[in-house]
N, C-alpha and C. Protein backbone atom coordinates (compact mmCIF):
# COMPACT_ATOMS: atom_id res chain seq x y z
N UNK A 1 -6.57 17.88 22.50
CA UNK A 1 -6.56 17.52 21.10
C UNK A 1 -6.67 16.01 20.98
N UNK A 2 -8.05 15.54 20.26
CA UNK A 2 -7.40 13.97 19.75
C UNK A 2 -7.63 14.05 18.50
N UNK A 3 -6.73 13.50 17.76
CA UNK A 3 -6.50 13.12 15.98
C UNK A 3 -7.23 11.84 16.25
N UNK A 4 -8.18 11.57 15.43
CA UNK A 4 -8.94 10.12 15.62
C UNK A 4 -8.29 9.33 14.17
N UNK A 5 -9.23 8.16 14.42
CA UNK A 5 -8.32 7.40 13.40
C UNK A 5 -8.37 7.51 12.06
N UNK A 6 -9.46 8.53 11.31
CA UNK A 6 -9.08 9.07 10.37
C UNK A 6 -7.89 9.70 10.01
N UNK A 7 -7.26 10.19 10.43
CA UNK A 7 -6.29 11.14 10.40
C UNK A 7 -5.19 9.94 10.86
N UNK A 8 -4.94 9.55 11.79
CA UNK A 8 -3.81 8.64 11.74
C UNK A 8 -3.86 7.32 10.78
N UNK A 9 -4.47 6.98 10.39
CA UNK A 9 -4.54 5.74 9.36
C UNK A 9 -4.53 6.43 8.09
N UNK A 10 -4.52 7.72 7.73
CA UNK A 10 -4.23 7.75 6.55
C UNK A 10 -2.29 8.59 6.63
N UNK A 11 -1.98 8.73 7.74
CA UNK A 11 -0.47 9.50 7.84
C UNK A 11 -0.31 8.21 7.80
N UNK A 12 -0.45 7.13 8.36
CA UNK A 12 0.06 5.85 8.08
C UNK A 12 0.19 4.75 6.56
N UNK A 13 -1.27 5.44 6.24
CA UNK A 13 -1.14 4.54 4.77
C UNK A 13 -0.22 5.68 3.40
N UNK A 14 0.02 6.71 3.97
CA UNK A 14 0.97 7.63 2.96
C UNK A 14 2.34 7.73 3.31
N UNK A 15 2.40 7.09 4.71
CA UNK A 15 4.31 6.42 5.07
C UNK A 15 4.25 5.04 4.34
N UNK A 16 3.21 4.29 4.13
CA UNK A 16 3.61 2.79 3.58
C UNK A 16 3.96 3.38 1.96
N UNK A 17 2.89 4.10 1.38
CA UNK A 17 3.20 4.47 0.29
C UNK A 17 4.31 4.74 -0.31
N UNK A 18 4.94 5.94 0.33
CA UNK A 18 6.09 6.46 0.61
C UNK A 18 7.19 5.34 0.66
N UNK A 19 7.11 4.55 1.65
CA UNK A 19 7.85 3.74 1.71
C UNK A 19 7.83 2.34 1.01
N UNK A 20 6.85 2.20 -0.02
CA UNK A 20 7.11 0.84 -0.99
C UNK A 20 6.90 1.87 -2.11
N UNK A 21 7.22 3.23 -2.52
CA UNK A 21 6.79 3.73 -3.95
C UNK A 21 7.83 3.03 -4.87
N UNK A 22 9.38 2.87 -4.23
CA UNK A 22 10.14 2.31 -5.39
C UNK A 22 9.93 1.42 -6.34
N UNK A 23 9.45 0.90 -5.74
CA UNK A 23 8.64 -0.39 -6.76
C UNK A 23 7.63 -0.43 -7.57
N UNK A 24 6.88 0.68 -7.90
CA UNK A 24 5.99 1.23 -8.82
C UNK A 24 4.49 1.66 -7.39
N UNK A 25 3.39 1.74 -8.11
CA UNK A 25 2.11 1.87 -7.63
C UNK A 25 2.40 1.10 -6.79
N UNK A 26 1.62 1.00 -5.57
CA UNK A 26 1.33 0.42 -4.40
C UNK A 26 -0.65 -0.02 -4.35
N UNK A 27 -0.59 -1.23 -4.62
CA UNK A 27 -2.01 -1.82 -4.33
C UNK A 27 -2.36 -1.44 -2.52
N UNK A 28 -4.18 -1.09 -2.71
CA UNK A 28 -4.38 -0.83 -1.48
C UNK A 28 -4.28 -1.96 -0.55
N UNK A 29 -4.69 -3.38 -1.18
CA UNK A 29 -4.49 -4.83 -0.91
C UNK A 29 -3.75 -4.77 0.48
N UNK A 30 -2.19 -4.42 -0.16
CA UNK A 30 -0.72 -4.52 0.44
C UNK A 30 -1.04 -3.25 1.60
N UNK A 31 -1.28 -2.41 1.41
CA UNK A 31 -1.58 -1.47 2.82
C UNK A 31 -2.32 -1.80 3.56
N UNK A 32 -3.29 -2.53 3.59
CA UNK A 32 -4.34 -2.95 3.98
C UNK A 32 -3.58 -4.16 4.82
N UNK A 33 -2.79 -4.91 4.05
CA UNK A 33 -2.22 -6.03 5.16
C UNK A 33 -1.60 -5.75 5.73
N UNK A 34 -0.11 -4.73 5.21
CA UNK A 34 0.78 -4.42 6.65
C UNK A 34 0.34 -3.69 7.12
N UNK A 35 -0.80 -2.94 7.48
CA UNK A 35 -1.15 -1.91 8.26
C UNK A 35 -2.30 -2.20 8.74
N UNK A 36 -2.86 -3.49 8.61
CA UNK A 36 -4.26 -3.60 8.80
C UNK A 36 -5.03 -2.54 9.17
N UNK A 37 -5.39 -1.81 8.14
CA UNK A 37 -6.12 -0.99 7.92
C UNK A 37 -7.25 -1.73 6.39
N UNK A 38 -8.64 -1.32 7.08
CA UNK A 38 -9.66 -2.00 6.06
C UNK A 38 -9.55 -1.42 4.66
N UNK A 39 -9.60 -2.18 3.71
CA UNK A 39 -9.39 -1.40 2.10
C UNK A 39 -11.04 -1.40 2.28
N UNK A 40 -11.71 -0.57 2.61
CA UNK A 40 -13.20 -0.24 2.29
C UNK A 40 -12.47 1.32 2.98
N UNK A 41 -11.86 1.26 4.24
CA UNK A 41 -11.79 2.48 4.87
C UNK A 41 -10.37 3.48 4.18
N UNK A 42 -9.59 2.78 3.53
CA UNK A 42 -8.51 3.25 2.52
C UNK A 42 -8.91 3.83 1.73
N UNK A 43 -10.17 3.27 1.19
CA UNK A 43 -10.73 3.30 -0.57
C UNK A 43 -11.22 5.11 -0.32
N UNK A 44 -11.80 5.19 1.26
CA UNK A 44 -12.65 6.37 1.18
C UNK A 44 -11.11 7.59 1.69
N UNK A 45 -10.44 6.95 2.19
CA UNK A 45 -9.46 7.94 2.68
C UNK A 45 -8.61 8.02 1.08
N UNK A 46 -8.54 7.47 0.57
CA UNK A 46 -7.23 7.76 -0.94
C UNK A 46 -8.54 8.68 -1.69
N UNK A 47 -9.44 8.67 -1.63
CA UNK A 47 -10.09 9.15 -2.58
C UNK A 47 -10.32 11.01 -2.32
N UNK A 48 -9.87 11.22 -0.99
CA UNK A 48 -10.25 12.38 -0.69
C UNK A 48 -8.28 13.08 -0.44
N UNK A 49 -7.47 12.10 -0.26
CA UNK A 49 -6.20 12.44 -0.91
C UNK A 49 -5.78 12.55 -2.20
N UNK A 50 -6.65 11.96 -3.27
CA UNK A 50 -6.69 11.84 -4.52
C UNK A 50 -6.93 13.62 -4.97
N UNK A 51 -8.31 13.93 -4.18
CA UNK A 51 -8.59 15.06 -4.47
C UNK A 51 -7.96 16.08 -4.48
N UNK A 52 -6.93 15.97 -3.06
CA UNK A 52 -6.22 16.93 -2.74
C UNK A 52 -4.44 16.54 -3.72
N UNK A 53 -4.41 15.96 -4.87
CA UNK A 53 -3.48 16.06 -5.42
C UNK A 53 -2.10 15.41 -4.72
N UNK A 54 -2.58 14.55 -3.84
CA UNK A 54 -1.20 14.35 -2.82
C UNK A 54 -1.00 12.54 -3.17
N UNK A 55 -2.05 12.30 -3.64
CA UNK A 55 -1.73 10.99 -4.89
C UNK A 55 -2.63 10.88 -6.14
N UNK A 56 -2.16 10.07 -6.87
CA UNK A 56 -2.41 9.89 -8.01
C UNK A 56 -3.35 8.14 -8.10
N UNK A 57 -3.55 8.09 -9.06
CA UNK A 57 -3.62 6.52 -9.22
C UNK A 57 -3.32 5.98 -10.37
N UNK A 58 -3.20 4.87 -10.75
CA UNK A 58 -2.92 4.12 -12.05
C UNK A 58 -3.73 2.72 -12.19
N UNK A 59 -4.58 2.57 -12.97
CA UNK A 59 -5.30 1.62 -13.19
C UNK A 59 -4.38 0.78 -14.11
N UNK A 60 -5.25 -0.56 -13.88
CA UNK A 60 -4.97 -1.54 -14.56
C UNK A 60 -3.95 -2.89 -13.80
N UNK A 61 -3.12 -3.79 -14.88
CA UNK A 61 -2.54 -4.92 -13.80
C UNK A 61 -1.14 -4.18 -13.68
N UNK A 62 -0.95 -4.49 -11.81
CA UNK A 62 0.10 -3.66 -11.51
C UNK A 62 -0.15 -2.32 -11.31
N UNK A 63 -1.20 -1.74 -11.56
CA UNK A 63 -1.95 -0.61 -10.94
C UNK A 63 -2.09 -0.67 -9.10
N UNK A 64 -2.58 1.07 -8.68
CA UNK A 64 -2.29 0.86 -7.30
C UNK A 64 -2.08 2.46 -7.12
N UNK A 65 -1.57 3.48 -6.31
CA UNK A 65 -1.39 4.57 -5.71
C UNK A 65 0.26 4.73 -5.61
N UNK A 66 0.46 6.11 -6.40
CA UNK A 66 1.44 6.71 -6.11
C UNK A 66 1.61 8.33 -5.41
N UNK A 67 2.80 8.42 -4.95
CA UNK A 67 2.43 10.00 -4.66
C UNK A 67 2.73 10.98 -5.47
N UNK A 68 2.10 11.84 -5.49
CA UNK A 68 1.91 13.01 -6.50
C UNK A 68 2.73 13.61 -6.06
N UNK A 69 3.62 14.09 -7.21
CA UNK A 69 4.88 14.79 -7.59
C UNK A 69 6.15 14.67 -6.67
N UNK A 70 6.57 15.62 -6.17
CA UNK A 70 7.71 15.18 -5.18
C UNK A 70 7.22 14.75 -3.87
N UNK A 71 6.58 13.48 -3.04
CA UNK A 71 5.63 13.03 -2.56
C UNK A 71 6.23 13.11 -1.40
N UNK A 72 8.03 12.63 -1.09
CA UNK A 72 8.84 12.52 0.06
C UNK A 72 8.64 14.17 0.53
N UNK A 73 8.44 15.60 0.17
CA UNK A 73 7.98 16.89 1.14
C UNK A 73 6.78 16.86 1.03
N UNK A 74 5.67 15.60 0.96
CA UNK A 74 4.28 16.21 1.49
C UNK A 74 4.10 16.23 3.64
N UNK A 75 3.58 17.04 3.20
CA UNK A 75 4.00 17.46 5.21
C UNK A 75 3.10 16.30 5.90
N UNK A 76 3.17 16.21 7.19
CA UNK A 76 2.10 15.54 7.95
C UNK A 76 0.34 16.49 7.66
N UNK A 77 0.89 17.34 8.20
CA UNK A 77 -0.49 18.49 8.41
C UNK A 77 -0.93 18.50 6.75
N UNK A 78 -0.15 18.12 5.93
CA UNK A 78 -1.20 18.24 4.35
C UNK A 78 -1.98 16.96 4.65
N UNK A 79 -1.56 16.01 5.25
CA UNK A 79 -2.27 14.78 4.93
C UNK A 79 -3.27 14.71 5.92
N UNK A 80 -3.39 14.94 7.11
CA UNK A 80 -3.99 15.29 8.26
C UNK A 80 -5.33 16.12 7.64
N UNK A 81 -5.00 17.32 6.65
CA UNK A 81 -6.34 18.55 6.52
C UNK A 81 -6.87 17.47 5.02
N UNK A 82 -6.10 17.01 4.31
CA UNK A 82 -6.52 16.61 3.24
C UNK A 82 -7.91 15.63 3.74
N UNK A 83 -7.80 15.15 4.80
CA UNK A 83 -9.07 14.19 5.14
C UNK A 83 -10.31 14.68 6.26
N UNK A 84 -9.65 16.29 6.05
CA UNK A 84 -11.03 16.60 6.87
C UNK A 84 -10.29 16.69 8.33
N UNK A 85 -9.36 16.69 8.79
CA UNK A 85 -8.60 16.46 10.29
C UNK A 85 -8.23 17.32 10.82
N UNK A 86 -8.58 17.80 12.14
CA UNK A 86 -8.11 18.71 12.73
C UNK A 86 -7.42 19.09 13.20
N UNK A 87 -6.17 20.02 13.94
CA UNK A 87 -5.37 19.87 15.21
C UNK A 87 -6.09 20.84 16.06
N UNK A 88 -7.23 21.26 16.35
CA UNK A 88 -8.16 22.12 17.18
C UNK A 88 -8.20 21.73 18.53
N UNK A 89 -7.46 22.62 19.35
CA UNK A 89 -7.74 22.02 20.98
C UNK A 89 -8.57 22.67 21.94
N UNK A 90 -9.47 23.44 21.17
CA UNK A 90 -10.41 24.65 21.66
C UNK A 90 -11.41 23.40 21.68
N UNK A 91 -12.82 24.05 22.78
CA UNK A 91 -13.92 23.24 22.81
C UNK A 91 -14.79 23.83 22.00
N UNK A 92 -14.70 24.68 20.97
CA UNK A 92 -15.31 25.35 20.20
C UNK A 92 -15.35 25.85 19.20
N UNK A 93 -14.15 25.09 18.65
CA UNK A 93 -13.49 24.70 17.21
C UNK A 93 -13.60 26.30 16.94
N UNK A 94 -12.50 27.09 17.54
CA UNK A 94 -12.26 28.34 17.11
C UNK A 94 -13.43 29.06 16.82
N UNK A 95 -14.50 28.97 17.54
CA UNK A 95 -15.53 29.63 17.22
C UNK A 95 -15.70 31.00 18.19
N UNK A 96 -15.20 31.07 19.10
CA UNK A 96 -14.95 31.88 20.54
C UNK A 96 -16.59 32.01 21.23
N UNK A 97 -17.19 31.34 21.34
CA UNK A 97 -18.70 31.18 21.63
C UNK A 97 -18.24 29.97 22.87
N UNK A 98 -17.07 29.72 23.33
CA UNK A 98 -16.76 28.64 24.35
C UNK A 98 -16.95 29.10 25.69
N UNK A 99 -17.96 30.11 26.53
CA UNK A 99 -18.18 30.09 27.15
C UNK A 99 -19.73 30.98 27.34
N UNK A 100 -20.68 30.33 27.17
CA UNK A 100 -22.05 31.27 27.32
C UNK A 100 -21.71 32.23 25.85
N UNK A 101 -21.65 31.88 25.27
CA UNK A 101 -21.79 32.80 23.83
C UNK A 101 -20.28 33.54 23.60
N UNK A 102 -19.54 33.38 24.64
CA UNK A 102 -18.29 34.15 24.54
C UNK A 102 -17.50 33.93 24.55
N UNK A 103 -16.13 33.99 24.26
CA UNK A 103 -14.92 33.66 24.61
C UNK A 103 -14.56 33.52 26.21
N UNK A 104 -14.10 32.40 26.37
CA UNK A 104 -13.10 31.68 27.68
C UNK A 104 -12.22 32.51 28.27
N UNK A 105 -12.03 32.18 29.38
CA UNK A 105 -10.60 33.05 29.78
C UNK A 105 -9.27 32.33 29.21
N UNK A 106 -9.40 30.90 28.88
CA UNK A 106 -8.03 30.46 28.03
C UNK A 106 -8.47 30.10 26.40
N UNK A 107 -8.82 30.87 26.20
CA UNK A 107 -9.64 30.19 24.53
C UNK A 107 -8.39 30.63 23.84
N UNK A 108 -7.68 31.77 23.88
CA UNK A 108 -6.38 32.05 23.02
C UNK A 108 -5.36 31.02 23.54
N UNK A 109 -5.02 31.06 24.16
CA UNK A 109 -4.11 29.84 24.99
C UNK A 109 -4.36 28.75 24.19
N UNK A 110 -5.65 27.94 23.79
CA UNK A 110 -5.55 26.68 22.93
C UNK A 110 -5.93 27.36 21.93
N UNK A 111 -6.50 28.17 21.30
CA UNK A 111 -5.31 28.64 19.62
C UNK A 111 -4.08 28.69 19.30
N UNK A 112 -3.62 28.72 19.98
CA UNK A 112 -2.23 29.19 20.36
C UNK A 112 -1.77 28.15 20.10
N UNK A 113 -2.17 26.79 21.17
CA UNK A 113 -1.47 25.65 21.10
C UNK A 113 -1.94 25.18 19.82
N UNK A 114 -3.31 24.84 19.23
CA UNK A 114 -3.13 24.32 17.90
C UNK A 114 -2.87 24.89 16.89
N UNK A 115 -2.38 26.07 16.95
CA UNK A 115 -1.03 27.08 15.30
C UNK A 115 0.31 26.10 15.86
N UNK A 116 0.36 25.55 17.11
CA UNK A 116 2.02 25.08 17.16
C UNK A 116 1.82 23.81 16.76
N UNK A 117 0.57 23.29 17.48
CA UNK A 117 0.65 21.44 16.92
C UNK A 117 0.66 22.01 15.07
N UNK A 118 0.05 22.46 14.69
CA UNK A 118 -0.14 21.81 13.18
C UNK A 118 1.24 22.65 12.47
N UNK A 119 1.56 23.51 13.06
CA UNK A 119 3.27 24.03 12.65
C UNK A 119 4.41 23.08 13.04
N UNK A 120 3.72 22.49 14.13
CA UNK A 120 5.13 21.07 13.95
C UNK A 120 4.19 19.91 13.26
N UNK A 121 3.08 19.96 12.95
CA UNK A 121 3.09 18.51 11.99
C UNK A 121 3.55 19.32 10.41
N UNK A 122 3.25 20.50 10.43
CA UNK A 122 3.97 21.17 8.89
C UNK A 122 5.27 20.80 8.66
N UNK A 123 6.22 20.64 9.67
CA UNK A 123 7.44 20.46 9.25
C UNK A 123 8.28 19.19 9.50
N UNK A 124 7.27 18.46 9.45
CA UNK A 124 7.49 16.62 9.20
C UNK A 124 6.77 16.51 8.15
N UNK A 125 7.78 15.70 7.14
CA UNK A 125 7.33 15.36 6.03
C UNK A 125 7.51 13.75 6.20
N UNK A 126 7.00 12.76 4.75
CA UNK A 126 6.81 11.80 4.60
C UNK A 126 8.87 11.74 4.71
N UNK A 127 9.18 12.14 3.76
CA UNK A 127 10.82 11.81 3.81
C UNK A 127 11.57 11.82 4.44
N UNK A 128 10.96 13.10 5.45
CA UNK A 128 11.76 12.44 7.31
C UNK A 128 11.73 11.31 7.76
N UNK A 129 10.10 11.45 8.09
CA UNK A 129 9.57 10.28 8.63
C UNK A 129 10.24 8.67 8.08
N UNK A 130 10.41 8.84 6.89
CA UNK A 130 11.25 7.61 5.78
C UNK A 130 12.63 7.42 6.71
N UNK A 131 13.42 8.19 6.74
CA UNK A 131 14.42 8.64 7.30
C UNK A 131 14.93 7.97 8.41
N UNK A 132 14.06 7.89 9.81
CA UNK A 132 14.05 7.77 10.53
C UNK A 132 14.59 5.95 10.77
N UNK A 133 15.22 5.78 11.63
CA UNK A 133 15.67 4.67 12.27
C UNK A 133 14.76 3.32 12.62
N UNK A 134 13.55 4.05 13.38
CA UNK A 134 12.93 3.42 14.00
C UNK A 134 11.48 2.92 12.84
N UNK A 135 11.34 3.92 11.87
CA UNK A 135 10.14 3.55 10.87
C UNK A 135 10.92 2.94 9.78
N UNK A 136 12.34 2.57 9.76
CA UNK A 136 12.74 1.67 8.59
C UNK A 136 12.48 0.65 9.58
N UNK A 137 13.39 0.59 10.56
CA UNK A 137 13.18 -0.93 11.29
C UNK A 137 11.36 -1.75 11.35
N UNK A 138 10.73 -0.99 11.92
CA UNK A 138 9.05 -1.51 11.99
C UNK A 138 9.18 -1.74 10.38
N UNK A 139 9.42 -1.21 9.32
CA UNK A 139 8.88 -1.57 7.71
C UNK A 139 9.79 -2.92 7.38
N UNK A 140 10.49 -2.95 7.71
CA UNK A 140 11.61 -4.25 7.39
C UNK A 140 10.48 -5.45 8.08
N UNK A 141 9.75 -5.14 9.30
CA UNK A 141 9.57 -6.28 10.13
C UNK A 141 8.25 -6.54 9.44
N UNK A 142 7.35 -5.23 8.84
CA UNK A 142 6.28 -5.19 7.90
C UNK A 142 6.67 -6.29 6.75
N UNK A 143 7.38 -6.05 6.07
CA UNK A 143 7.82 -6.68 5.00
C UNK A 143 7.88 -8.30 5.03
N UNK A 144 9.03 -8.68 6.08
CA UNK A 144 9.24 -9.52 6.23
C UNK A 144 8.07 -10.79 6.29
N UNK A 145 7.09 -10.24 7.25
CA UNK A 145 6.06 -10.71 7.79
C UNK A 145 4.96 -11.09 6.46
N UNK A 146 4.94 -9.93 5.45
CA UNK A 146 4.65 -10.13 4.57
C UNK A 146 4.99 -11.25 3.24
N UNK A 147 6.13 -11.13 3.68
CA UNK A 147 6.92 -12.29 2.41
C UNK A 147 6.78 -13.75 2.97
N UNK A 148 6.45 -13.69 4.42
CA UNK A 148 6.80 -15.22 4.87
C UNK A 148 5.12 -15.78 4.85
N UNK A 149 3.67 -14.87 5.06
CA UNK A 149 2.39 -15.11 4.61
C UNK A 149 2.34 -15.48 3.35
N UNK A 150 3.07 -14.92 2.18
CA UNK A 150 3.01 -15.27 0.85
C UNK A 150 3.56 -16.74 0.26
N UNK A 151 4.19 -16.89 1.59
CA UNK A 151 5.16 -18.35 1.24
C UNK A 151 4.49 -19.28 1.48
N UNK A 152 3.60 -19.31 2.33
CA UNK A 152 2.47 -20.36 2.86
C UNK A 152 1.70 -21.01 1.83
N UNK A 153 1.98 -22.32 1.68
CA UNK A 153 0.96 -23.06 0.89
C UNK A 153 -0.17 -22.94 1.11
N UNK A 154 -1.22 -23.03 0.04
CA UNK A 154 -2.64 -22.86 0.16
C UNK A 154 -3.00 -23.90 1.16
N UNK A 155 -2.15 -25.09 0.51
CA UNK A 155 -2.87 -26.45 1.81
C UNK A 155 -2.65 -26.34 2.78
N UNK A 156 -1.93 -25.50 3.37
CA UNK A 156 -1.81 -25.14 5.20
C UNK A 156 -2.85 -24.09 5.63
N UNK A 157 -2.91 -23.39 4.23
CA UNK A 157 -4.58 -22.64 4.50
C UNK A 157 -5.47 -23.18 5.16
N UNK A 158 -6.14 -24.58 3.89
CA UNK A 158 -7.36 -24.72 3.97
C UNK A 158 -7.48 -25.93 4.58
């Protein structure tokens, strides 16, 4: 199985979400910096989470992305399929044609295994993940990092 970086950059930009919603909408801007992740490649990943109802948006100043409805139980695996992502560890994307037109001698064996990967990304949600020890600490250091770039005079910019 590999989850490519579609699929992990957007479980990532819906933990930042998640984790700055208190403060109203979240600009893609701000995801884009602590996560350096490109807002061209956000723009196309929120838009196909948009679809799937798992955020919202709000235009205007102070506009930006929130999560749709109770946002802390959206699972991993919603956000994962919402962009098109697989957990398929078959070479034949469940087609059973993985060997000369036929099924493998282990082709059930990796069905098998990807009903368990995406049954344990089902039961991690964003609000665990929030939860967790180690993803407050990295967001504190996000933050921080963030507030002390903002402090920088332009003339040390340019």
């Amino acid at each position: 199985m590999r989850l490519t970086t579609k699929g992990r950059y957007a479980v990532t930009a819906m933990l930042d979400l998640a984790i700055h919603a208190q403060h109203g909408p979240v600009s893609l801007a701000d995801v884009s910096e602590r996560q350096g992740i490109s807002i061209s490649y956000l723009e196309q990943l929120f838009a196909k989470l948009r679809r799937r109802s798992l955020v919202s948006s709000v235009r205007g100043p102070g506009g930006g992305y929130q999560l749709a409805g109770e946002g802390i139980g959206i699972s991993i695996a919603e956000i994962i399929d919402a962009v098109d992502e697989n957990v398929d560890v078959t070479r034949c994307g469940r087609q059973g044609d993985c060997q000369d037109g036929e099924v493998c001698l282990t082709h059930h064996l990796w069905c098998d295994l990807s009903d368990q990967l995406h049954g344990f990304l089902s039961g991690i949600t964003l609000g665990s993940l929030m939860d967790r020890a180690d993803v407050q600490h990295v967001a504190k250091r996000q933050k921080h990092r963030q507030q002390q770039r903002e402090r920088v005079p332009l003339s040390i910019i340019n």
